[in-house]
N, C-alpha and C. Protein backbone atom coordinates (compact mmCIF):
# COMPACT_ATOMS: atom_id res chain seq x y z
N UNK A 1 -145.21 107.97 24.35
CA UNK A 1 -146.50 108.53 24.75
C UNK A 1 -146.40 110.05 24.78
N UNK A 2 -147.25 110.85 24.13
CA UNK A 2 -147.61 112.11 23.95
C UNK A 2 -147.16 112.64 25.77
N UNK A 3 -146.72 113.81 26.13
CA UNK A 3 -147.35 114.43 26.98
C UNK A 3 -147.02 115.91 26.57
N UNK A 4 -148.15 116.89 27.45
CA UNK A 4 -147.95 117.94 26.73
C UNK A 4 -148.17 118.81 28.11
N UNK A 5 -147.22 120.02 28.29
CA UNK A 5 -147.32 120.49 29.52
C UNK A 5 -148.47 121.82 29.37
N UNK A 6 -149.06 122.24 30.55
CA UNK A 6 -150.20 123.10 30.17
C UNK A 6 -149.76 123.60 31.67
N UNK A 7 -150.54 124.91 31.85
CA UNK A 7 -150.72 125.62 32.85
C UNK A 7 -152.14 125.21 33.57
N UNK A 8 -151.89 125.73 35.03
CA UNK A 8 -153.30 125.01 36.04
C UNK A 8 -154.51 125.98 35.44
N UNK A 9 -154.39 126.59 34.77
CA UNK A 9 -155.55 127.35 33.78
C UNK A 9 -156.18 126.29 32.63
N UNK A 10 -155.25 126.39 32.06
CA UNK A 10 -155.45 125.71 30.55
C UNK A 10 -156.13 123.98 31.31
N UNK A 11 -155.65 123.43 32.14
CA UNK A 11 -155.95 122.23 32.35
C UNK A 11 -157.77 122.49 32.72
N UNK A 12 -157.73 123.09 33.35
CA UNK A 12 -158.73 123.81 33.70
C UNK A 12 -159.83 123.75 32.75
N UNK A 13 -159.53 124.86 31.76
CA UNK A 13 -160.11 125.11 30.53
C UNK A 13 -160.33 123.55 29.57
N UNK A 14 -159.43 122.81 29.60
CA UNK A 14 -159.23 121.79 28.85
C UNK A 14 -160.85 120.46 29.45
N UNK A 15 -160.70 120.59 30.75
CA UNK A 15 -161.50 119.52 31.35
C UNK A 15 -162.89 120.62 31.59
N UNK A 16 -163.34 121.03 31.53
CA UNK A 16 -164.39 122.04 31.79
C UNK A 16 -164.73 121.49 30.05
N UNK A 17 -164.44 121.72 28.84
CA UNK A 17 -164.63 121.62 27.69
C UNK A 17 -165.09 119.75 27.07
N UNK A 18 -164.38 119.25 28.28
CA UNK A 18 -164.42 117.62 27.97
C UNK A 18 -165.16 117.18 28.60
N UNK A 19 -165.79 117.81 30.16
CA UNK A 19 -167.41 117.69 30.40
C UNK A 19 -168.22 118.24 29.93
N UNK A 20 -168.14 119.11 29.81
CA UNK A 20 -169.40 120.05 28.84
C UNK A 20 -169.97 119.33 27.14
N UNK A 21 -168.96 118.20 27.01
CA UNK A 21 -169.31 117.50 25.44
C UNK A 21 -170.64 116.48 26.60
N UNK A 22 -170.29 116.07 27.42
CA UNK A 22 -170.82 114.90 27.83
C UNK A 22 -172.79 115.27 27.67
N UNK A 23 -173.22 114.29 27.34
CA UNK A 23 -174.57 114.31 26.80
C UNK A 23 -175.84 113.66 27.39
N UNK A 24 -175.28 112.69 28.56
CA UNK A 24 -175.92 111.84 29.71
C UNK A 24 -176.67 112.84 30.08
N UNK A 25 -177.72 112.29 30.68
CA UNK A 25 -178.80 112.86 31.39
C UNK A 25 -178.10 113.62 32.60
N UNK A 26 -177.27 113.23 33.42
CA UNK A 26 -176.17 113.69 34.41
C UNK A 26 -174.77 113.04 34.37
N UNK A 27 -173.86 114.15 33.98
CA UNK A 27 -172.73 113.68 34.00
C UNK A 27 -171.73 113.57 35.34
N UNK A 28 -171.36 112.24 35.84
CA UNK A 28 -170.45 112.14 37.14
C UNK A 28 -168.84 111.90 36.79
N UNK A 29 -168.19 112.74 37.74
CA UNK A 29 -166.98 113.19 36.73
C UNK A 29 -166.27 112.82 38.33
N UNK A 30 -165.25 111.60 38.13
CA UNK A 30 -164.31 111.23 39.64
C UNK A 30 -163.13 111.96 39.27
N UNK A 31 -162.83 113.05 39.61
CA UNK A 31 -160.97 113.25 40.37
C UNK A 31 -160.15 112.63 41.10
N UNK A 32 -159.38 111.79 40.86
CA UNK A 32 -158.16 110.93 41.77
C UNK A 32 -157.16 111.34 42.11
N UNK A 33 -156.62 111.67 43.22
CA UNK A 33 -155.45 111.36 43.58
C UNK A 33 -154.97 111.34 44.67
N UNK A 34 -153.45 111.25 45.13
CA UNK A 34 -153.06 111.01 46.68
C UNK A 34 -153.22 112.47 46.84
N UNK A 35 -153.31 112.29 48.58
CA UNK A 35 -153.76 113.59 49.16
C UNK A 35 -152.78 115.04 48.68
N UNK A 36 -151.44 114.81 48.20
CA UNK A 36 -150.93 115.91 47.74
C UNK A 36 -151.08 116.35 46.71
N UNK A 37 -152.02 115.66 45.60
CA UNK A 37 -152.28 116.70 44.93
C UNK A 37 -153.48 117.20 44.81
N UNK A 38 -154.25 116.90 45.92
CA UNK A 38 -155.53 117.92 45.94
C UNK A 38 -156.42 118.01 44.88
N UNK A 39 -156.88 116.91 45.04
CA UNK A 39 -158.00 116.56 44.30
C UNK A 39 -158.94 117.30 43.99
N UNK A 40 -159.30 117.92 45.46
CA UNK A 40 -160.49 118.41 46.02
C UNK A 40 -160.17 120.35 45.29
N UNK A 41 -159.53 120.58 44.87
CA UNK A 41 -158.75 121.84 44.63
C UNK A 41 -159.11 122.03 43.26
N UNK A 42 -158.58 120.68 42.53
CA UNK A 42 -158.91 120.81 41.02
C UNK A 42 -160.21 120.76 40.88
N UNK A 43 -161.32 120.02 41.25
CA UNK A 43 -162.93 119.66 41.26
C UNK A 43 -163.66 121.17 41.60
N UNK A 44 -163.08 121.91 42.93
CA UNK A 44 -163.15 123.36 43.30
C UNK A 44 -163.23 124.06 42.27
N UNK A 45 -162.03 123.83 40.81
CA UNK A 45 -161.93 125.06 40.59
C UNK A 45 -162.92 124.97 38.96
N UNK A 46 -163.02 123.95 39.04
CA UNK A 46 -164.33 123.34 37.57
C UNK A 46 -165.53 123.80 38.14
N UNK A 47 -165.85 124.13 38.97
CA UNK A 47 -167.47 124.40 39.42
C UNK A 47 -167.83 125.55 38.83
N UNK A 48 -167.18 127.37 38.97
CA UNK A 48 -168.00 128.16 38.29
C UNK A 48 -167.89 128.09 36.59
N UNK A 49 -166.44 127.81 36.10
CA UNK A 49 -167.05 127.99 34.60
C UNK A 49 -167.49 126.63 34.25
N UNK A 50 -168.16 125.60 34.91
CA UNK A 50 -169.30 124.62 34.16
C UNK A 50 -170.33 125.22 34.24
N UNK A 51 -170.59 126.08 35.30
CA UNK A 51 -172.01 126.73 35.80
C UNK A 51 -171.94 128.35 34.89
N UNK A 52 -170.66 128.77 34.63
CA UNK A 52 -170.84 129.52 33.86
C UNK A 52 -171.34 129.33 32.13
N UNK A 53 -171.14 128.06 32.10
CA UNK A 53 -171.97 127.40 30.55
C UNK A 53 -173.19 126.62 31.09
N UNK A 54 -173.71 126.89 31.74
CA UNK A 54 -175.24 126.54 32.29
C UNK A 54 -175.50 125.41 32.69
N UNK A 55 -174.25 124.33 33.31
CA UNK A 55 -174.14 123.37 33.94
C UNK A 55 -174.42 123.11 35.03
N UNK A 56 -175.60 122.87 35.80
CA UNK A 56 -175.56 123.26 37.49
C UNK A 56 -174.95 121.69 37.80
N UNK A 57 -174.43 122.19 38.90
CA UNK A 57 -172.90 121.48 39.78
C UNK A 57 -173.30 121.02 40.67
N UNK A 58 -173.05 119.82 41.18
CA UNK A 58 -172.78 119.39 42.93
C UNK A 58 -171.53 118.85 43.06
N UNK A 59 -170.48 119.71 43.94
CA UNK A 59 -169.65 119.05 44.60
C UNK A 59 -169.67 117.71 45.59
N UNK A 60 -168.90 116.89 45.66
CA UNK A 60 -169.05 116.30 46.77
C UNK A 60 -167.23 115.26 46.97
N UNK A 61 -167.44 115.04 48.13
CA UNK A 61 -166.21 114.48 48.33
C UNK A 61 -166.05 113.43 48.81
N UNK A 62 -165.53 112.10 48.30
CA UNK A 62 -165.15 110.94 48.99
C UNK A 62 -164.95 110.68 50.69
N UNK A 63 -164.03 111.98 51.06
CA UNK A 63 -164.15 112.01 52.68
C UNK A 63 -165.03 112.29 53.55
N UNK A 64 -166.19 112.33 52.77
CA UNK A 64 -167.36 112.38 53.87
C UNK A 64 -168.29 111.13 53.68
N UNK A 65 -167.65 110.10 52.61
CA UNK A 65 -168.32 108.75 52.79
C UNK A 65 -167.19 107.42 53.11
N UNK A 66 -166.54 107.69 54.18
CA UNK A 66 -165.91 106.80 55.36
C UNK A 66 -166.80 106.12 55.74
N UNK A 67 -166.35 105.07 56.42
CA UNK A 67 -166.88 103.84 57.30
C UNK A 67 -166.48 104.87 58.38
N UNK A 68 -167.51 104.33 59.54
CA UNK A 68 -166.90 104.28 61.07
C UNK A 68 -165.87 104.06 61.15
N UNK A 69 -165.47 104.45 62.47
CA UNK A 69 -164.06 104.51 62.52
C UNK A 69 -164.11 102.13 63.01
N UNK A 70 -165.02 102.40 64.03
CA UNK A 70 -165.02 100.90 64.51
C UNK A 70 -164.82 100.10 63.48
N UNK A 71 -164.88 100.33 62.49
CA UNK A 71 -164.91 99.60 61.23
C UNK A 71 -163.73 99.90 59.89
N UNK A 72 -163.53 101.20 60.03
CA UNK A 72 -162.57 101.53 59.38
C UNK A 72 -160.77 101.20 59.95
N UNK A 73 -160.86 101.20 61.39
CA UNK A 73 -159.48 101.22 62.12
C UNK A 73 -159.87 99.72 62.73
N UNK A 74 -160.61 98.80 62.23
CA UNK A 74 -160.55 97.33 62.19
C UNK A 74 -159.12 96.77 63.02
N UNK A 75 -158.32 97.37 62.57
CA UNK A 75 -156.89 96.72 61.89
C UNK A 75 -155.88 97.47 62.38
N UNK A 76 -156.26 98.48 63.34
CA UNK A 76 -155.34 99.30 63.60
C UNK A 76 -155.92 101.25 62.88
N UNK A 77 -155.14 102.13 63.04
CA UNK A 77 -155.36 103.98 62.44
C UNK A 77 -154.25 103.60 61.52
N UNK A 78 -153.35 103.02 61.23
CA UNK A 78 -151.91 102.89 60.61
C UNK A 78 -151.80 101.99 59.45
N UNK A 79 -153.01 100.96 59.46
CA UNK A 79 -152.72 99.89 58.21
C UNK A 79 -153.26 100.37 56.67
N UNK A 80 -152.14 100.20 56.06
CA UNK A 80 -152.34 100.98 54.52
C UNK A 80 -152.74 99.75 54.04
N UNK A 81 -153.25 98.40 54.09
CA UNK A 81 -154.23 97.83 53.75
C UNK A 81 -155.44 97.98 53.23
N UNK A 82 -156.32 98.47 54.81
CA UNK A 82 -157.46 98.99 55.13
C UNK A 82 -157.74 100.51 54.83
N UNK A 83 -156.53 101.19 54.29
CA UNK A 83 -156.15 102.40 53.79
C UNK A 83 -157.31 102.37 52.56
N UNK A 84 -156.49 101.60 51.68
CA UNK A 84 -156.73 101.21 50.43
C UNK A 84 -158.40 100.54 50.37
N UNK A 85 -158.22 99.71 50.93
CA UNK A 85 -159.43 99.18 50.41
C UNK A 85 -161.03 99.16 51.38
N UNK A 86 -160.62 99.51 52.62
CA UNK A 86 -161.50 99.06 53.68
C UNK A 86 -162.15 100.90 53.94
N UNK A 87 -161.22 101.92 53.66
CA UNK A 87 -161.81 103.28 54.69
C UNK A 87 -162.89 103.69 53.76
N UNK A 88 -162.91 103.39 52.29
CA UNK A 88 -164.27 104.11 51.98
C UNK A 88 -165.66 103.14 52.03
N UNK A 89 -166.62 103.86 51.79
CA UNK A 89 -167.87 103.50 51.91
C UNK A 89 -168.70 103.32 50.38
N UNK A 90 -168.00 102.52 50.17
CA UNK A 90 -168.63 102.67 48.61
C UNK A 90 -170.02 101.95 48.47
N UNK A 91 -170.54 101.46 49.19
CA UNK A 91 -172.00 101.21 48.94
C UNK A 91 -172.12 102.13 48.77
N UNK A 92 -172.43 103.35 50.27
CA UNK A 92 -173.24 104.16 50.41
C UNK A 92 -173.19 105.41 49.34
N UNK A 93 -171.47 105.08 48.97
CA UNK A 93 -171.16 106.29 47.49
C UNK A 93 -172.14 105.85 46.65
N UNK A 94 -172.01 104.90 46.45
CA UNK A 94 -173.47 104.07 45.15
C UNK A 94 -174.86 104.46 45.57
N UNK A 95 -175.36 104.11 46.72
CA UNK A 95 -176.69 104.12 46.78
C UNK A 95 -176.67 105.33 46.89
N UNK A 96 -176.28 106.61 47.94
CA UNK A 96 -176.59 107.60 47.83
C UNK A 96 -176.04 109.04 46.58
N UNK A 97 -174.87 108.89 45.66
CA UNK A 97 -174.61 109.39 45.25
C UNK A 97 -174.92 109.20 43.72
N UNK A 98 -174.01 107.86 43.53
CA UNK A 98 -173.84 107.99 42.04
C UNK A 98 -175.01 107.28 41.43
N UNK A 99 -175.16 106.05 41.87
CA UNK A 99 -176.97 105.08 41.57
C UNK A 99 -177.80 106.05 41.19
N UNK A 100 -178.50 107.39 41.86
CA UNK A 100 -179.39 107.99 41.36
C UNK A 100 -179.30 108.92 40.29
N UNK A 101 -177.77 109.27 40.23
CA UNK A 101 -177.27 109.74 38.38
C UNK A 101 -177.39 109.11 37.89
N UNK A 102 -177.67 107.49 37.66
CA UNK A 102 -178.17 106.78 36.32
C UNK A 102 -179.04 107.46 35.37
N UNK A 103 -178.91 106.92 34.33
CA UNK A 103 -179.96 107.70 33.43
C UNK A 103 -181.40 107.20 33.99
N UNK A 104 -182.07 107.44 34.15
CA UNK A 104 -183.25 106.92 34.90
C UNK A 104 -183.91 106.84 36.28
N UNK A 105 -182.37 107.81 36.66
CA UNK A 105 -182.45 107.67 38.45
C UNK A 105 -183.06 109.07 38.69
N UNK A 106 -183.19 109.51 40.00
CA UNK A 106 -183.90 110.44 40.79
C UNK A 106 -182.96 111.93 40.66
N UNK A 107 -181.67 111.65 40.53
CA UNK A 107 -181.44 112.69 40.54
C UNK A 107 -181.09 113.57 42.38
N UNK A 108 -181.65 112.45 43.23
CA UNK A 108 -181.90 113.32 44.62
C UNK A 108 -180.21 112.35 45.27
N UNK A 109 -179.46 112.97 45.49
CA UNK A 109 -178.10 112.66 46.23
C UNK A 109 -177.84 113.67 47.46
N UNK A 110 -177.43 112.48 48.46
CA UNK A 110 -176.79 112.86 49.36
C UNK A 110 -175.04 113.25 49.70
N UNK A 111 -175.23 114.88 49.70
CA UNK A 111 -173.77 115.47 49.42
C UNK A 111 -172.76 114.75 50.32
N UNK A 112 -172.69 114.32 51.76
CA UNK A 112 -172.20 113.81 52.54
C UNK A 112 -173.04 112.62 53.49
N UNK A 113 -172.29 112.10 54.27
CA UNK A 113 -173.24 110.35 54.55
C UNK A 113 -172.34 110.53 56.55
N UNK A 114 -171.45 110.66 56.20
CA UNK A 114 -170.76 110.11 57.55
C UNK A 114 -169.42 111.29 57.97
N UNK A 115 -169.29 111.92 59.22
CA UNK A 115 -168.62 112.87 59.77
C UNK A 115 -167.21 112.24 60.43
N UNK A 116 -166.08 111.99 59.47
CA UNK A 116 -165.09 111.35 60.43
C UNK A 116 -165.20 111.69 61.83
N UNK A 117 -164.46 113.17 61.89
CA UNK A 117 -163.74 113.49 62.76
C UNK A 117 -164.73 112.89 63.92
N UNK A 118 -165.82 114.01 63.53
CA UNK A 118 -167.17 113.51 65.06
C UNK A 118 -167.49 111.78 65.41
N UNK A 119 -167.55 111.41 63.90
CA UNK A 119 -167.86 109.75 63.75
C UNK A 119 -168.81 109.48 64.23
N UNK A 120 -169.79 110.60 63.95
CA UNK A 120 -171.01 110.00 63.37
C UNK A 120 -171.77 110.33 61.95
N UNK A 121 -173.13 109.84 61.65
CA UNK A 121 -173.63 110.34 60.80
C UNK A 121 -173.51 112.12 60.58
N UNK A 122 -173.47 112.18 59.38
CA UNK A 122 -173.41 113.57 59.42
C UNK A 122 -174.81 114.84 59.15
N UNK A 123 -176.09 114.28 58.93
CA UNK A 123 -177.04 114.31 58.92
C UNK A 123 -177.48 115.65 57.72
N UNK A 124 -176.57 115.16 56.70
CA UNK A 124 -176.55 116.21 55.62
C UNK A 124 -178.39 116.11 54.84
N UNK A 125 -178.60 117.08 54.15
CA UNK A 125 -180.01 117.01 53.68
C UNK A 125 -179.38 116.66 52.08
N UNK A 126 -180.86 115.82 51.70
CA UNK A 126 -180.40 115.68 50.10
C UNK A 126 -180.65 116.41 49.23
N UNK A 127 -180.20 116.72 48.22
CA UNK A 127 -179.74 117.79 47.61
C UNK A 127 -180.60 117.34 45.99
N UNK A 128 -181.26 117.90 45.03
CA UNK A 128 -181.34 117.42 44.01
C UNK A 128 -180.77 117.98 42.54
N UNK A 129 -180.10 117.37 41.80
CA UNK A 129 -179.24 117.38 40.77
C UNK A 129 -179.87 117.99 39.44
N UNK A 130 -180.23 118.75 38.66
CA UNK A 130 -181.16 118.34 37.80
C UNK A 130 -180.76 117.96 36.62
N UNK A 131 -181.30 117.31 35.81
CA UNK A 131 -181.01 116.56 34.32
C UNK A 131 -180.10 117.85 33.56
N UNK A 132 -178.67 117.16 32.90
CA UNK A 132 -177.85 117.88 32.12
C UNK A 132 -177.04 118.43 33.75
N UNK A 133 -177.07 118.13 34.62
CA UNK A 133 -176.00 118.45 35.51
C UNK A 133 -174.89 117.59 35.88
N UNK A 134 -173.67 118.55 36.63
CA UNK A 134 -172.71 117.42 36.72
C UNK A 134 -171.81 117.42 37.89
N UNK A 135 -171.84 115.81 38.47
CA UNK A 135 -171.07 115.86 39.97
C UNK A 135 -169.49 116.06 39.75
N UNK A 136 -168.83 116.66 40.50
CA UNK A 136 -167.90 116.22 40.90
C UNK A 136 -167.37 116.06 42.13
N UNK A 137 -167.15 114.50 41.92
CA UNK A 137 -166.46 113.52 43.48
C UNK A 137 -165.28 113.88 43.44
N UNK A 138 -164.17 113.85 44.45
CA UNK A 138 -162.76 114.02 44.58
C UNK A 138 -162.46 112.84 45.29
N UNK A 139 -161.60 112.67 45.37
CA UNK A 139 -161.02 111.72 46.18
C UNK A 139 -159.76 110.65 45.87
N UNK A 140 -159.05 109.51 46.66
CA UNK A 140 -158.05 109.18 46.81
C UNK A 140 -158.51 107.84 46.29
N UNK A 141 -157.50 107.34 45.89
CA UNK A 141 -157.78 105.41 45.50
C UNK A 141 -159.26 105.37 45.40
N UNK A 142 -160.07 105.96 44.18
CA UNK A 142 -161.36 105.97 43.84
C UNK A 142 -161.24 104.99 42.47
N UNK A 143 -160.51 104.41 41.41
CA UNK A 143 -160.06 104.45 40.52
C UNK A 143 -160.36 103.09 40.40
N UNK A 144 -160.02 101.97 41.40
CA UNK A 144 -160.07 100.85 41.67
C UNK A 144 -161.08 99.67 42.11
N UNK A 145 -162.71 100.98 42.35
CA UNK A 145 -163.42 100.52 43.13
C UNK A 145 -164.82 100.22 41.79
N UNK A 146 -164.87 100.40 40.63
CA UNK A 146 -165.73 99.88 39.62
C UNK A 146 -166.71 100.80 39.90
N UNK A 147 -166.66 101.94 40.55
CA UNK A 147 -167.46 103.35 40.18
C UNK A 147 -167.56 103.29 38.96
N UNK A 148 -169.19 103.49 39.05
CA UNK A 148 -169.50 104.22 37.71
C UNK A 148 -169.74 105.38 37.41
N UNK A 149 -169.35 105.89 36.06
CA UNK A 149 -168.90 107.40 35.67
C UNK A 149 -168.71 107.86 34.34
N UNK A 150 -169.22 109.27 34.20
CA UNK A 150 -169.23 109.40 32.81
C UNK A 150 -167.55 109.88 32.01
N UNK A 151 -166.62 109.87 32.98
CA UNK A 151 -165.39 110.84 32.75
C UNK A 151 -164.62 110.96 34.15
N UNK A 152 -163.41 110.06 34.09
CA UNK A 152 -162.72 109.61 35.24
C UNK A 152 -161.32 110.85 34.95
N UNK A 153 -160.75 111.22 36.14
CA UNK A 153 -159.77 111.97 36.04
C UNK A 153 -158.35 111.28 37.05
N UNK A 154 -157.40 111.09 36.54
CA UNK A 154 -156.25 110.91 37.52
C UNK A 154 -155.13 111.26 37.49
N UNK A 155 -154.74 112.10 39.06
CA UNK A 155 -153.69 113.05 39.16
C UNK A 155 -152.58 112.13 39.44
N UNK A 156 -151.67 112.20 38.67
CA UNK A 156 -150.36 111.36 38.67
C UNK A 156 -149.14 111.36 39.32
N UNK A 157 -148.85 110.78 40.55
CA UNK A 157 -147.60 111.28 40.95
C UNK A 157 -146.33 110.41 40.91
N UNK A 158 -145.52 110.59 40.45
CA UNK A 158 -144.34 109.41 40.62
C UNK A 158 -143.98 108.50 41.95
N UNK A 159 -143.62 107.59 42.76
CA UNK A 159 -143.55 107.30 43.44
C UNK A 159 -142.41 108.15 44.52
N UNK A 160 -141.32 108.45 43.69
CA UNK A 160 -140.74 109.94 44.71
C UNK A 160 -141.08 110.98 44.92
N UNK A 161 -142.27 111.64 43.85
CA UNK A 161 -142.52 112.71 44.15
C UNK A 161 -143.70 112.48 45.45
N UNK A 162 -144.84 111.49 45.20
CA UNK A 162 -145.58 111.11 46.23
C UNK A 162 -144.69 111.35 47.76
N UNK A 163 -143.71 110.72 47.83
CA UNK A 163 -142.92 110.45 48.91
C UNK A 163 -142.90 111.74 49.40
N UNK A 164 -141.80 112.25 48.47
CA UNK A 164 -141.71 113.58 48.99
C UNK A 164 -142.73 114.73 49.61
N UNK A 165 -143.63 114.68 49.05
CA UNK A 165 -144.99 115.14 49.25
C UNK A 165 -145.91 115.18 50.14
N UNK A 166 -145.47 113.59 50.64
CA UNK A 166 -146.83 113.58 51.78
C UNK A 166 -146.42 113.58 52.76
N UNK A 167 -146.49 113.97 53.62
CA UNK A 167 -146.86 114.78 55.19
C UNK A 167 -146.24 113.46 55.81
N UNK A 168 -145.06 113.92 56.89
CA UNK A 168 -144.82 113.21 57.55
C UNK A 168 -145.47 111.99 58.51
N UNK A 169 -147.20 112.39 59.17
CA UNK A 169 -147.69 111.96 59.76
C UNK A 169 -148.63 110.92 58.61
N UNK A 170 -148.65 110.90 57.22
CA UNK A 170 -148.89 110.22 56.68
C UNK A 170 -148.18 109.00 56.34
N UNK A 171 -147.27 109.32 56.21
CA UNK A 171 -145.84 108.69 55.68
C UNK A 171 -146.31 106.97 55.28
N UNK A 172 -147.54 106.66 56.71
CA UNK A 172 -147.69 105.34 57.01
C UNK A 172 -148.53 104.99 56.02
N UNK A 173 -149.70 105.65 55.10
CA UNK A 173 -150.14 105.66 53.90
C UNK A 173 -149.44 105.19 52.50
N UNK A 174 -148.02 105.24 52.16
CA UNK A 174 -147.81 105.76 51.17
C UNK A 174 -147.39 103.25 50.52
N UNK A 175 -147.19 102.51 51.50
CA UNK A 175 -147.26 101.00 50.66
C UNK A 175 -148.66 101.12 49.96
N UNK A 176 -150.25 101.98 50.55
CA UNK A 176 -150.98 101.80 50.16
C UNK A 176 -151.13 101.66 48.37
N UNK A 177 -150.23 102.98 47.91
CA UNK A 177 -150.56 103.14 46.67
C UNK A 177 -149.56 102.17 45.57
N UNK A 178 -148.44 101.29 46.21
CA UNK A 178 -147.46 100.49 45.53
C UNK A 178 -148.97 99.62 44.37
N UNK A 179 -148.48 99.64 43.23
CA UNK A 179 -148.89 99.19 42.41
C UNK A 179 -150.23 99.83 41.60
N UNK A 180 -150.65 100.83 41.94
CA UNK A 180 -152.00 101.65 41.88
C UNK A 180 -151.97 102.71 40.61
N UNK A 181 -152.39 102.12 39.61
CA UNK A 181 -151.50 102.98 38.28
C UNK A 181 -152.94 102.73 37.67
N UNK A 182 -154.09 103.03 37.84
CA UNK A 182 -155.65 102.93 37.44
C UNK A 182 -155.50 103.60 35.73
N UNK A 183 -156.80 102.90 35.10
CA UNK A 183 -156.98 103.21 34.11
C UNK A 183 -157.96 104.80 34.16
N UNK A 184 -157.90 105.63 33.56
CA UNK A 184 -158.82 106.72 33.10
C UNK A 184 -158.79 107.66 31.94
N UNK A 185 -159.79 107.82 32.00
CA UNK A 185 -160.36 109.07 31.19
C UNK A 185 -159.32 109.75 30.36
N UNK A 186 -158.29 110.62 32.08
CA UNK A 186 -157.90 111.63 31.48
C UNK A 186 -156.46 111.47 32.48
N UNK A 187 -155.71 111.52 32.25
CA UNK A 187 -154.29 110.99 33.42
C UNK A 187 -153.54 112.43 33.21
N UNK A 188 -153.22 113.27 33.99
CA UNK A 188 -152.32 114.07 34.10
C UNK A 188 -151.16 114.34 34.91
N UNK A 189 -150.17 114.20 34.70
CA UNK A 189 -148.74 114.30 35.71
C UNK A 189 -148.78 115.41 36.24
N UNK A 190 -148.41 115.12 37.72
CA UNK A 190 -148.63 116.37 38.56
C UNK A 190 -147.50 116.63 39.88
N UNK A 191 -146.74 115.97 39.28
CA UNK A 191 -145.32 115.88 40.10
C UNK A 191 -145.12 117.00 40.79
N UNK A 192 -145.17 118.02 40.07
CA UNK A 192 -145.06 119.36 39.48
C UNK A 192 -146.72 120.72 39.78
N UNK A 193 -147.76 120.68 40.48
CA UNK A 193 -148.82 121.24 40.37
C UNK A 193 -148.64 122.63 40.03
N UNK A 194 -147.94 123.27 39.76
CA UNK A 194 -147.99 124.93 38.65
C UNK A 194 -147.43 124.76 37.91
N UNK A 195 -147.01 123.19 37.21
CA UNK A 195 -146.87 122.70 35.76
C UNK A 195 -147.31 120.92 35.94
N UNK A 196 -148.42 121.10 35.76
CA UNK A 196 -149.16 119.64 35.03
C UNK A 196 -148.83 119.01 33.86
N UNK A 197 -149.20 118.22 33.54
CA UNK A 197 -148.72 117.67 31.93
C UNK A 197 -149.63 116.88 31.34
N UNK A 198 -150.34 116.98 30.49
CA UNK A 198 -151.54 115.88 30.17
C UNK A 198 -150.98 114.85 29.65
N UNK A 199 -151.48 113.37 29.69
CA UNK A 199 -150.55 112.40 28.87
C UNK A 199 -151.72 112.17 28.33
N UNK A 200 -151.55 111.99 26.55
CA UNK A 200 -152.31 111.98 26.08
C UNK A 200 -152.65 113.02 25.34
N UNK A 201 -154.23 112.59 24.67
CA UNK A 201 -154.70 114.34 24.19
C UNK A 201 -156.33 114.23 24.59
N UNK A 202 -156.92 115.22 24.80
CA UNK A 202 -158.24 115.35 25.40
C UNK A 202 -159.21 115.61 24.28
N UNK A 203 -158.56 115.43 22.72
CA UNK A 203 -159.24 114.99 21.35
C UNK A 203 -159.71 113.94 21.57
């Protein structure tokens, strides 16, 4: 299998160029990965030059569409079970986010739904998208959940480098991802984040 190492520029440049082909009425573009490689960082840094080719942008992030906690910590704050499959809110990702990027949809999305920390609603206003624009979601174990999307992204980490990586107080997270090797778009190794590696080619 091809891989080819690039700088956090060029990757940059590379995926900015591979949404900008996209031709949907609104293009929704998921970033994956475990919390160390900062999902939310790479999605950050695609926002001005899409908007600098006349793409208007909405960020938004998986961690602000949690379940309650009553519902999310079911099972315990510690079970990488409920990690995996139980903490997000993927209705509400559907109904309020991605459902109305259909080709045919409204276009009107809600940037955020639910406030962990506070745990409650977060009482965000909705925001509207306009035709030829494009989201980008960030987030963790997104890959698995039959989101729909015009251009899936996933940050790759080996199972030692993960290890190594994540935060002691996480530590209890990391059975979550045993077996979690999702299909996408665009897969880049990131063992390494100030040397990425694309596997693949973005031809």
């Amino acid at each position: 299998m091809k891989v080819r190492p690039l700088t956090p520029d060029a990757l940059v440049a590379e995926l900015v160029a591979r949404i900008d082909e996209q031709r949907a009425p609104w293009t929704r573009v998921l970033l994956d990965g475990a919390p160390p490689t900062r999902p939310e960082g790479l999605a950050d840094a695609l926002v001005a030059p899409l908007r600098a080719r006349g793409r208007p942008v909405l960020r938004v992030s998986a961690a602000d569409f949690l379940r309650p906690a009553s519902v999310r910590l079911e099972f315990g704050r510690t079970d990488p079970g409920s990690f995996r499959d139980g903490w997000l809110d993927t209705g509400g990702l559907l109904r309020e986010v991605l459902d109305p990027l259909e080709p045919g949809g409204s276009g009107r999305v809600l940037p955020s739904l639910w406030d962990a920390a506070a745990d409650r609603a977060s009482r965000a206003d909705y925001a509207t998208l306009p035709e030829g624009g494009v989201l980008l979601l960030d987030g963790t174990l997104l890959l698995d959940k039959w989101l729909p999307a015009e251009l899936t992204v996933h940050l790759w980490l080996s199972g030692a480098a993960l290890a190594r990586q994540t935060a002691p107080e996480e530590a209890w997270t990391l059975p979550a991802y045993d077996g979690y090797d999702p299909a996408a778009d665009v897969i880049v190794r990131y063992d390494h984040p100030t040397r990425p590696a694309l596997v693949g080619s973005l031809d």
